[in-house]
N, C-alpha and C. Protein backbone atom coordinates (compact mmCIF):
# COMPACT_ATOMS: atom_id res chain seq x y z
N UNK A 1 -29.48 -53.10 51.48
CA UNK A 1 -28.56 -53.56 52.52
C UNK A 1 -28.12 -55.00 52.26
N UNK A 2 -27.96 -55.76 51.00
CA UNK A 2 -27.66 -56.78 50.40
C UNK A 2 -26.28 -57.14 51.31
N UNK A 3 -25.91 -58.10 51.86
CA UNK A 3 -24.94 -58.67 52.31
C UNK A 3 -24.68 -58.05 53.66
N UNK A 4 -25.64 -57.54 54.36
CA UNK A 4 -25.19 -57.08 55.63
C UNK A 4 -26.37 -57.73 56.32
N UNK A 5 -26.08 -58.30 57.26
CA UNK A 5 -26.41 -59.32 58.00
C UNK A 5 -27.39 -58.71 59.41
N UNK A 6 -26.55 -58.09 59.46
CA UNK A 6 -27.38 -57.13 60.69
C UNK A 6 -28.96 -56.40 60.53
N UNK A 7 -28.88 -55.94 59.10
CA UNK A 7 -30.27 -55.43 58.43
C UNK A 7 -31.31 -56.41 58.20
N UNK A 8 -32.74 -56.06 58.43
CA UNK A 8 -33.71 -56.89 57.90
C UNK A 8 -33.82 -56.37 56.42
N UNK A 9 -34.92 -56.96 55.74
CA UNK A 9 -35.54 -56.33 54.84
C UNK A 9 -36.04 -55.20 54.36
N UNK A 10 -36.06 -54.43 55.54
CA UNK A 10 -36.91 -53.39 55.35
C UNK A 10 -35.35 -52.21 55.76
N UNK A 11 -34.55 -52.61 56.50
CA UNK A 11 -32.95 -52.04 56.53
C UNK A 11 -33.08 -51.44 58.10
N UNK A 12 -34.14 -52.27 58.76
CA UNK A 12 -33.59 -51.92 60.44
C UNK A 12 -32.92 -53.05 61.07
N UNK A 13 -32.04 -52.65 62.01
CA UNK A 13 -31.42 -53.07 62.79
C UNK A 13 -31.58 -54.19 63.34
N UNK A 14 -31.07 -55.43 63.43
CA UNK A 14 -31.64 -56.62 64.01
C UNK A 14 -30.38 -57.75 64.34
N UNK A 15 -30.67 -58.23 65.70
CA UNK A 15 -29.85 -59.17 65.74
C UNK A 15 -29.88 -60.64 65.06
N UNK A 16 -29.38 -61.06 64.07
CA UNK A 16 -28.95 -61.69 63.63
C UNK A 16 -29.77 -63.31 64.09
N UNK A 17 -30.41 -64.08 63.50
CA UNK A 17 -30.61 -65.27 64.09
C UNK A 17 -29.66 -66.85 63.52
N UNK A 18 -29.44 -67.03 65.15
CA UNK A 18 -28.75 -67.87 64.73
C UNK A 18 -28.59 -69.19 65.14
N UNK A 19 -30.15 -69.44 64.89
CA UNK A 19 -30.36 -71.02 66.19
C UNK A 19 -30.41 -71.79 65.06
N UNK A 20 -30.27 -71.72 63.89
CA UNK A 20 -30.46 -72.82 62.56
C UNK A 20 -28.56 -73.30 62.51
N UNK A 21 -27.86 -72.55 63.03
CA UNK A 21 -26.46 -72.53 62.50
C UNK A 21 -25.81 -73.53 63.58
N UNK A 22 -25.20 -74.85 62.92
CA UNK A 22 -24.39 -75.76 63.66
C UNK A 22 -23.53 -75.04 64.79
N UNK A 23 -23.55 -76.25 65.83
CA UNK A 23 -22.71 -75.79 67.22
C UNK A 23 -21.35 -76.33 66.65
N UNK A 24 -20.26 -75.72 66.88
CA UNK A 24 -18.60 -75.73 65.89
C UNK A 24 -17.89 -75.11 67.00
N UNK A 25 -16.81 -75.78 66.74
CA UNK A 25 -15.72 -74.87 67.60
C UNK A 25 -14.99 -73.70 66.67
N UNK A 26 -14.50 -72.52 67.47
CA UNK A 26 -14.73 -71.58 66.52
C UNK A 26 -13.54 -70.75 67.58
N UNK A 27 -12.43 -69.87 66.64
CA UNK A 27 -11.32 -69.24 67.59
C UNK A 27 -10.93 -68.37 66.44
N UNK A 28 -10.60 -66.57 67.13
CA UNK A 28 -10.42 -65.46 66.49
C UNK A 28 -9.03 -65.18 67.25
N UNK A 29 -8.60 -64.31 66.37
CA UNK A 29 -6.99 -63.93 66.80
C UNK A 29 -7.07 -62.49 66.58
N UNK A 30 -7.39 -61.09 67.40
CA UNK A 30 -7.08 -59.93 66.87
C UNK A 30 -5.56 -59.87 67.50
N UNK A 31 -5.32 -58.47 66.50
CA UNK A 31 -4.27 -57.55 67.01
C UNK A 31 -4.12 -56.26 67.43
N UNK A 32 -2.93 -55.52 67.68
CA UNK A 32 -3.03 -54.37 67.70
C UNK A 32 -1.82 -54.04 67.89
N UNK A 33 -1.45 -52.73 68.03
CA UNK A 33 -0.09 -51.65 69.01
C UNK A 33 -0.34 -50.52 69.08
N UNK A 34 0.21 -50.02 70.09
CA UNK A 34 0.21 -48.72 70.73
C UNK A 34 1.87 -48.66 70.53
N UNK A 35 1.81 -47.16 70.31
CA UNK A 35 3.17 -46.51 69.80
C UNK A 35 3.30 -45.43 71.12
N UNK A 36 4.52 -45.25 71.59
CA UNK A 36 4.79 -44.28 72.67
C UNK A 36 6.36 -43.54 72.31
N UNK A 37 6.87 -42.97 73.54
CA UNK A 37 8.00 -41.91 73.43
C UNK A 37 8.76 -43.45 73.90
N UNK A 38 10.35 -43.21 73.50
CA UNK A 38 11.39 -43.91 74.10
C UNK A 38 11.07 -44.19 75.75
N UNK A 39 11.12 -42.82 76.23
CA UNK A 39 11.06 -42.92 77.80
C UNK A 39 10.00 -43.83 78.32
N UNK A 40 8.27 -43.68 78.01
CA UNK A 40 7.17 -44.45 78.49
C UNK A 40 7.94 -46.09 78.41
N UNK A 41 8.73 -46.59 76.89
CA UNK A 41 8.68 -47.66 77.06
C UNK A 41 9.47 -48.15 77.53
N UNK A 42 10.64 -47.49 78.25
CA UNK A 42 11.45 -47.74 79.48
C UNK A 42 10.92 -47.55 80.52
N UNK A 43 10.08 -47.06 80.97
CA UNK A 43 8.87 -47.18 81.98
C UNK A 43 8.26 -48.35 82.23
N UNK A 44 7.79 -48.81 81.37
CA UNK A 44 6.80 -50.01 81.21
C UNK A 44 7.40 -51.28 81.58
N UNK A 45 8.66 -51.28 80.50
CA UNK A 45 9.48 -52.82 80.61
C UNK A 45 10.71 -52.93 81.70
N UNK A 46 10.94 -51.61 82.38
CA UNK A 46 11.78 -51.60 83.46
C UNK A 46 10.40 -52.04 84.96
N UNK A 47 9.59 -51.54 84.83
CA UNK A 47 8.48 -51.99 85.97
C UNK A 47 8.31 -50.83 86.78
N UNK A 48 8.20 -49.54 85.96
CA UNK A 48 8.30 -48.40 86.94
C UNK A 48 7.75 -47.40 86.96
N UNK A 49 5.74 -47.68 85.81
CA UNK A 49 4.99 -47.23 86.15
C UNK A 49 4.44 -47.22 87.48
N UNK A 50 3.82 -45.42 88.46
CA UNK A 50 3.23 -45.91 89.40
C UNK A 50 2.20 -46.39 89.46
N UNK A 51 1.57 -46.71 88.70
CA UNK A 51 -0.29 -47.49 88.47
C UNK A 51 0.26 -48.76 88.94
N UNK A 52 1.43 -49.27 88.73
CA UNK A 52 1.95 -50.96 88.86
C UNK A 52 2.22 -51.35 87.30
N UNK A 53 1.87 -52.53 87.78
CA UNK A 53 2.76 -53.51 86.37
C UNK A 53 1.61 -53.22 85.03
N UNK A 54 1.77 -52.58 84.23
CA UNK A 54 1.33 -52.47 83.26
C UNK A 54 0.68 -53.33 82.47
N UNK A 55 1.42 -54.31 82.47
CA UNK A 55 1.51 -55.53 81.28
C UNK A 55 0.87 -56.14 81.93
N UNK A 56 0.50 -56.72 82.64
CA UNK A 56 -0.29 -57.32 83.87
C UNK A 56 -1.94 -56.71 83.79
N UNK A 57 -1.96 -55.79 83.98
CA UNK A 57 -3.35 -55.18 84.29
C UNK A 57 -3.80 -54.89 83.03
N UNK A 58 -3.38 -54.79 81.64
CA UNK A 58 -3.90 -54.53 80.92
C UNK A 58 -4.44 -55.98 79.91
N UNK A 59 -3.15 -57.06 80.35
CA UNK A 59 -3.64 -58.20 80.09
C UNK A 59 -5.33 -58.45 80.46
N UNK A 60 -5.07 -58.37 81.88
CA UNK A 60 -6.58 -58.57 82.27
C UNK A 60 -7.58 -57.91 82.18
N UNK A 61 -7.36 -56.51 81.84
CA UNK A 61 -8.51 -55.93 81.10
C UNK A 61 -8.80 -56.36 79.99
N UNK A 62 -8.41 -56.89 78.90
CA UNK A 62 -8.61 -57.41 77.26
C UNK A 62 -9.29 -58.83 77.50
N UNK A 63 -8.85 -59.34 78.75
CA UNK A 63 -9.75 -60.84 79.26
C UNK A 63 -11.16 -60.33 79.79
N UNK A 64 -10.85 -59.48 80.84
CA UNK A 64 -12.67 -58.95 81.19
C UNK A 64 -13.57 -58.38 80.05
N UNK A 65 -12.72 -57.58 79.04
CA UNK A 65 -13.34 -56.89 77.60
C UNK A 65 -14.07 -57.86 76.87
N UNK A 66 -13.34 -58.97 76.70
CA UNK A 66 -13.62 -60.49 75.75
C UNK A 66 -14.79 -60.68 76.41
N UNK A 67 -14.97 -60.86 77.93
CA UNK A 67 -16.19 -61.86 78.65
C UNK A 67 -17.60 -60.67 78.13
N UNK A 68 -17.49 -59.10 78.56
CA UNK A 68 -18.48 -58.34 78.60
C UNK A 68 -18.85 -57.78 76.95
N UNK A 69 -17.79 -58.37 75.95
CA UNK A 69 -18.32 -57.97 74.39
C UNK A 69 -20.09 -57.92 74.21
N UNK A 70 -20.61 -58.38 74.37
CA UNK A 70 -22.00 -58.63 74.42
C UNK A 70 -22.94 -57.18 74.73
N UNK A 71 -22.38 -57.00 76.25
CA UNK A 71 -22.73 -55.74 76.77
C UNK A 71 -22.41 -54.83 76.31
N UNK A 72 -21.57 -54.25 75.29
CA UNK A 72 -21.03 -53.68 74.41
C UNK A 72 -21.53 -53.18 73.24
N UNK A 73 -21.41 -53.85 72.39
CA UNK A 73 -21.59 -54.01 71.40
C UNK A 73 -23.42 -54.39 70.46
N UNK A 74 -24.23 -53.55 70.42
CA UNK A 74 -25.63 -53.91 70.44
C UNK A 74 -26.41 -55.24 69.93
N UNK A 75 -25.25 -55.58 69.05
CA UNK A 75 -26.47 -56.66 68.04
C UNK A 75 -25.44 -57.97 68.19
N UNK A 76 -24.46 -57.95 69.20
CA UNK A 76 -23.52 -59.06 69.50
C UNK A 76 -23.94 -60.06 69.99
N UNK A 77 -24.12 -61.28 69.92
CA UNK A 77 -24.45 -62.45 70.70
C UNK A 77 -23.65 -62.62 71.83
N UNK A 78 -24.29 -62.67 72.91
CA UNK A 78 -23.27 -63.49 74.40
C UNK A 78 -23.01 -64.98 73.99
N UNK A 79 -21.78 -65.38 74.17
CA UNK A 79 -21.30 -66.25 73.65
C UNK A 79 -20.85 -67.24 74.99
N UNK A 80 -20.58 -68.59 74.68
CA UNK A 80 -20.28 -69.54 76.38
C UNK A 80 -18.52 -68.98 75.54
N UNK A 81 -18.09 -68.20 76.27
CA UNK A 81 -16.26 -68.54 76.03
C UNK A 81 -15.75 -69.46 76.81
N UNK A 82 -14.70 -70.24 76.10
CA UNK A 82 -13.68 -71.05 76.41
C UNK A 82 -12.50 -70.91 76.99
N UNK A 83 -11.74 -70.13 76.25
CA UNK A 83 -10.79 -69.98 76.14
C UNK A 83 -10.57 -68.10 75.91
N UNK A 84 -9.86 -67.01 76.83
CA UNK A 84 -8.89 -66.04 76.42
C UNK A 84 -7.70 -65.98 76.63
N UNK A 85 -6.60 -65.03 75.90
CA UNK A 85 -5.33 -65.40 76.01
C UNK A 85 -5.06 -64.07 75.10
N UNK A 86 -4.48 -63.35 76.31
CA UNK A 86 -4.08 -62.03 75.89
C UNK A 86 -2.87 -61.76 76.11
N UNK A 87 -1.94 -61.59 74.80
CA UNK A 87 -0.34 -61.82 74.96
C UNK A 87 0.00 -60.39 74.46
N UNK A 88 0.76 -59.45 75.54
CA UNK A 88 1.53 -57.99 75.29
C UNK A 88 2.78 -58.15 75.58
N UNK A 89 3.05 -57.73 74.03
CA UNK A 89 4.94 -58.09 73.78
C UNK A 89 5.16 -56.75 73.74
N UNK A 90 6.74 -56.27 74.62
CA UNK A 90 7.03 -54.63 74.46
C UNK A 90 7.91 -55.28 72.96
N UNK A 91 8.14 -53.97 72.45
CA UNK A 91 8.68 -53.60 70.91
C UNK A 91 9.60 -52.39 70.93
N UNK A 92 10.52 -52.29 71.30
CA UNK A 92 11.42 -51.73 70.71
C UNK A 92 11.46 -50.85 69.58
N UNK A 93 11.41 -51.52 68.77
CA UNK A 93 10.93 -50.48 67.11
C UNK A 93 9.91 -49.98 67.04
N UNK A 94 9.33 -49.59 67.92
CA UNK A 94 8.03 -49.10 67.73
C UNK A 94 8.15 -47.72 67.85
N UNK A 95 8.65 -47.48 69.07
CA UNK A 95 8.58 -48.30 70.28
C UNK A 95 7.11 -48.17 70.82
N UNK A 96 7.16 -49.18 71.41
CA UNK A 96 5.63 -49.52 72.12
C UNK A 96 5.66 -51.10 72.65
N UNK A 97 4.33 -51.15 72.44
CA UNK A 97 3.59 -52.60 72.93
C UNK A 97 2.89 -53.13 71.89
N UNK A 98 3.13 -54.39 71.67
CA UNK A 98 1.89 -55.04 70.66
C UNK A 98 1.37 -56.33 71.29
N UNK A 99 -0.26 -56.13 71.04
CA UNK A 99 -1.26 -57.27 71.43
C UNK A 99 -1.57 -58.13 70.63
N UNK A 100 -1.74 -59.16 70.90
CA UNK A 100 -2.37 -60.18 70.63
C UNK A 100 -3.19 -61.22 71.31
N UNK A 101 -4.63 -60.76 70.89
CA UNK A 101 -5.77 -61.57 71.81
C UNK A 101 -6.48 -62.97 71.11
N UNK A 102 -6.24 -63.92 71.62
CA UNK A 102 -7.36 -65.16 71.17
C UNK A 102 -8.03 -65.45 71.88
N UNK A 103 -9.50 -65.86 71.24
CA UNK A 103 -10.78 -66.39 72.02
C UNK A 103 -11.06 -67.51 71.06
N UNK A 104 -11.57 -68.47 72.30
CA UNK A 104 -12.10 -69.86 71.60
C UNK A 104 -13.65 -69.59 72.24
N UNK A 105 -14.19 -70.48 71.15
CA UNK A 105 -15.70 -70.57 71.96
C UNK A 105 -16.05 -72.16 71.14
N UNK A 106 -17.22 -72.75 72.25
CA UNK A 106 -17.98 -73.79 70.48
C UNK A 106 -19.35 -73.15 70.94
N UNK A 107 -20.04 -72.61 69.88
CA UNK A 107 -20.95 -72.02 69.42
C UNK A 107 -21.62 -72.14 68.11
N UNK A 108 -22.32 -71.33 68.15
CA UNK A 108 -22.82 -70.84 66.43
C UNK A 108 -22.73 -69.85 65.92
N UNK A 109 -21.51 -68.91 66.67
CA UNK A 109 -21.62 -68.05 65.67
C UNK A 109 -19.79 -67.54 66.66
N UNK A 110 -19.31 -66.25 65.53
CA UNK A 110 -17.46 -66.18 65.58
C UNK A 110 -17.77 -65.81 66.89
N UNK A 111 -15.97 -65.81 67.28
CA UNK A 111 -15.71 -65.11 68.36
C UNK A 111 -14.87 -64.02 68.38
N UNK A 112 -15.08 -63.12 66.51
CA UNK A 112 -14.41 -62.12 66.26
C UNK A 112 -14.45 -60.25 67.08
N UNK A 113 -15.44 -60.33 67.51
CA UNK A 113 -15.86 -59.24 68.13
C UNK A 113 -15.48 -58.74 69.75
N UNK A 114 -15.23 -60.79 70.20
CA UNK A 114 -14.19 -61.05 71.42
C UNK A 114 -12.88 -60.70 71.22
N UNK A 115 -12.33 -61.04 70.17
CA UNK A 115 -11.03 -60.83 70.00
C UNK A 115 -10.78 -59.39 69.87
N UNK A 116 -11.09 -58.98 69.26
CA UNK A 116 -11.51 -57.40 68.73
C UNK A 116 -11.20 -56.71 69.82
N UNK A 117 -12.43 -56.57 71.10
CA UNK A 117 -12.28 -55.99 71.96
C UNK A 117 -11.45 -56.42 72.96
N UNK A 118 -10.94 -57.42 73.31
CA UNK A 118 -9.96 -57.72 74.30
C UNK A 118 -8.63 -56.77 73.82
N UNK A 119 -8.20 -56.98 72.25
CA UNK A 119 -7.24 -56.12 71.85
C UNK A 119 -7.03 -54.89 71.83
N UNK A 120 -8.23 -54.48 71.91
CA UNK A 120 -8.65 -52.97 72.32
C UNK A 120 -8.18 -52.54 73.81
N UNK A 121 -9.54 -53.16 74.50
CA UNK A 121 -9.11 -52.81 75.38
C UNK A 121 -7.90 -52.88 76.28
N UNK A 122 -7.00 -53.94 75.80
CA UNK A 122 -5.70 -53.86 76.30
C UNK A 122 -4.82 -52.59 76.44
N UNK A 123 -4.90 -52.17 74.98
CA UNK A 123 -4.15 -51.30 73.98
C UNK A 123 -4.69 -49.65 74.91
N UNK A 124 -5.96 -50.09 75.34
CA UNK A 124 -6.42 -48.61 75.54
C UNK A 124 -6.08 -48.55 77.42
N UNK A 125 -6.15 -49.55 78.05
CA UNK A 125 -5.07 -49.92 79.61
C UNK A 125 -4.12 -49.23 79.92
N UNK A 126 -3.30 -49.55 78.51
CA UNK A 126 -1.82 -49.08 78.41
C UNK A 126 -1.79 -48.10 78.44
N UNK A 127 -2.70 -47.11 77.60
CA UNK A 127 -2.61 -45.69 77.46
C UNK A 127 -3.20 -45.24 79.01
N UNK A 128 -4.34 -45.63 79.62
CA UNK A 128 -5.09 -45.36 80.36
C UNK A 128 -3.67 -44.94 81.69
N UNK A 129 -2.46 -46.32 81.91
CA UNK A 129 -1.59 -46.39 82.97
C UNK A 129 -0.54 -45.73 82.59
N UNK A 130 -0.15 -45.12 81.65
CA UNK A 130 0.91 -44.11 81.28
C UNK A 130 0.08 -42.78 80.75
N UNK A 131 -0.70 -42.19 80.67
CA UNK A 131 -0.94 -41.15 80.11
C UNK A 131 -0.49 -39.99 80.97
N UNK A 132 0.05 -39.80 81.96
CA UNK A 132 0.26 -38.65 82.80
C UNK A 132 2.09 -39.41 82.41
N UNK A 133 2.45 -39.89 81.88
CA UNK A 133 4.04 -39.20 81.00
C UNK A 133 4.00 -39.37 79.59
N UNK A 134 2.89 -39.60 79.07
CA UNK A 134 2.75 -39.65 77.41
C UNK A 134 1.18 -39.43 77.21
N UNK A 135 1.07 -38.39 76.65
CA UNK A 135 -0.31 -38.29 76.24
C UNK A 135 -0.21 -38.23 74.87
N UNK A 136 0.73 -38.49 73.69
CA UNK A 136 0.75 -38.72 72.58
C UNK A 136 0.71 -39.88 72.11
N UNK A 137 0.59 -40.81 73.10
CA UNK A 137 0.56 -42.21 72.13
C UNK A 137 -0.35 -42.62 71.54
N UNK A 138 0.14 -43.52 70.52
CA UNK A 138 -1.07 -43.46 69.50
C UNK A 138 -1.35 -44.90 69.27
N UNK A 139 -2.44 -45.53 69.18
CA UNK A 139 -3.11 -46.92 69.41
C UNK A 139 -3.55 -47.25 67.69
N UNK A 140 -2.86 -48.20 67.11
CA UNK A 140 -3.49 -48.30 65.53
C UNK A 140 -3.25 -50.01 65.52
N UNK A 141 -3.41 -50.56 64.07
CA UNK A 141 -2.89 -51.89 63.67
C UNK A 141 -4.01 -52.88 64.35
N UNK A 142 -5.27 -52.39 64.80
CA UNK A 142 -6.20 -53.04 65.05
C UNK A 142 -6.88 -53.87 63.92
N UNK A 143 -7.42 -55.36 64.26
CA UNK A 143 -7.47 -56.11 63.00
C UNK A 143 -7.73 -57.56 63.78
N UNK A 144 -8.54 -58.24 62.62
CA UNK A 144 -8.79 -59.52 63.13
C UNK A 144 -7.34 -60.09 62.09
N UNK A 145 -6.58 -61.40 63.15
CA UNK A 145 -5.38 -61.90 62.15
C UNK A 145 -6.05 -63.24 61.68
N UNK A 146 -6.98 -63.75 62.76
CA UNK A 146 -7.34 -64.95 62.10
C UNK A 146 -8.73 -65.64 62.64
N UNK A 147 -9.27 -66.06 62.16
CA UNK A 147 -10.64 -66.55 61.88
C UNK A 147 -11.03 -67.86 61.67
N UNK A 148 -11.21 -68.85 62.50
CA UNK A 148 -11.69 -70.26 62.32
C UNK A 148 -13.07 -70.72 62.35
N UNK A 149 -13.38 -71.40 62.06
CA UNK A 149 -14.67 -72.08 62.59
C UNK A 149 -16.13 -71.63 61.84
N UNK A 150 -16.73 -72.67 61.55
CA UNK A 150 -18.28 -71.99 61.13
C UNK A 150 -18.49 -72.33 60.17
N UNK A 151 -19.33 -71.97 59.39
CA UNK A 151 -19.77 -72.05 57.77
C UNK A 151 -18.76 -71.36 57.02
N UNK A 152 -18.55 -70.47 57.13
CA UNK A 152 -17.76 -69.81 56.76
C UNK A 152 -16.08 -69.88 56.30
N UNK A 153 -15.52 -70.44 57.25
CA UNK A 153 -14.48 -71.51 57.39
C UNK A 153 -13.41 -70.54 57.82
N UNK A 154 -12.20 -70.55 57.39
CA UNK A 154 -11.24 -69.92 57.74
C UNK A 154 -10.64 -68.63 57.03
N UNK A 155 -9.96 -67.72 57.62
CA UNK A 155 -9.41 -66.54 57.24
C UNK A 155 -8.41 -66.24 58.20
N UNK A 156 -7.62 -65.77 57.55
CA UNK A 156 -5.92 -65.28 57.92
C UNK A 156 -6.02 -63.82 57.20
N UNK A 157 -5.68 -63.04 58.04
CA UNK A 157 -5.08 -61.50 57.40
C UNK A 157 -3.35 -61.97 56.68
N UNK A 158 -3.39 -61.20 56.02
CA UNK A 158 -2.13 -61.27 55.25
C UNK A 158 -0.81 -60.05 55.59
């Protein structure tokens, strides 16, 4: 299990220690989109789902997703967050919606797993508040875009 972090020695499961690792400020950028029919996304950006405002509630689900990553995710560190900021642009060419979530933290360790899931769960909102007029949409393009902070240093998806 050479280079996987999560494994001990022996190749069980373990959270990660990370009280030797400098306190840094540290900020992840995921993405995502959800793809729908023409009609849903005249639904959405006209304001005329009945669940309510779409874009709105799913924002704030990808902010509550970011805070509870921890609870989630087994071997994740709870992290002090700083900063979320969950931005859903409708798209036309998609057609759909595309996310983009950032989390800041200063810590010792990323805040990629925040980002991750805020983008998720946005993405999966959307579907959640239109699925009774689209049950084909399809949620992909999930991805960390960018990566600061740490030993490690920086990364940009390309």
């Amino acid at each position: 299990m050479a280079g996987l972090t999560h494994f001990d020695s022996k190749g069980d499961a373990h959270m990660v220690d990370v009280s030797d690792k400098a306190v840094t400020s540290r900020i992840a950028v995921a993405e995502g989109h959800i793809k729908m029919k023409p009609e849903t996304f005249e639904i959405i950006t006209q304001g005329r789902a009945k669940k309510g405002d779409v874009l709105s509630v799913a924002r704030l689900a990808g902010i509550m997703a970011a805070k509870k990553t921890a609870d989630l995710i087994p071997l994740c560190h709870p992290l002090p967050i700083t900063k979320v900021a969950v931005d859903l642009t409708p798209d036309a060419k998609l057609p759909g919606i595309r996310v983009e979530a950032t989390v800041k933290t200063t810590g010792q360790t990323g805040v990629e797993m925040e980002a991750l899931n805020a983008a998720s769960l946005s993405l999966l909102t959307v579907y959640d508040m239109c699925k009774a007029v689209d049950r084909a949409m399809e949620i992909g393009g999930i991805r960390v875009k960018l990566k600061d902070g740490g030993k490690s240093g920086r990364y940009e998806a390309r």
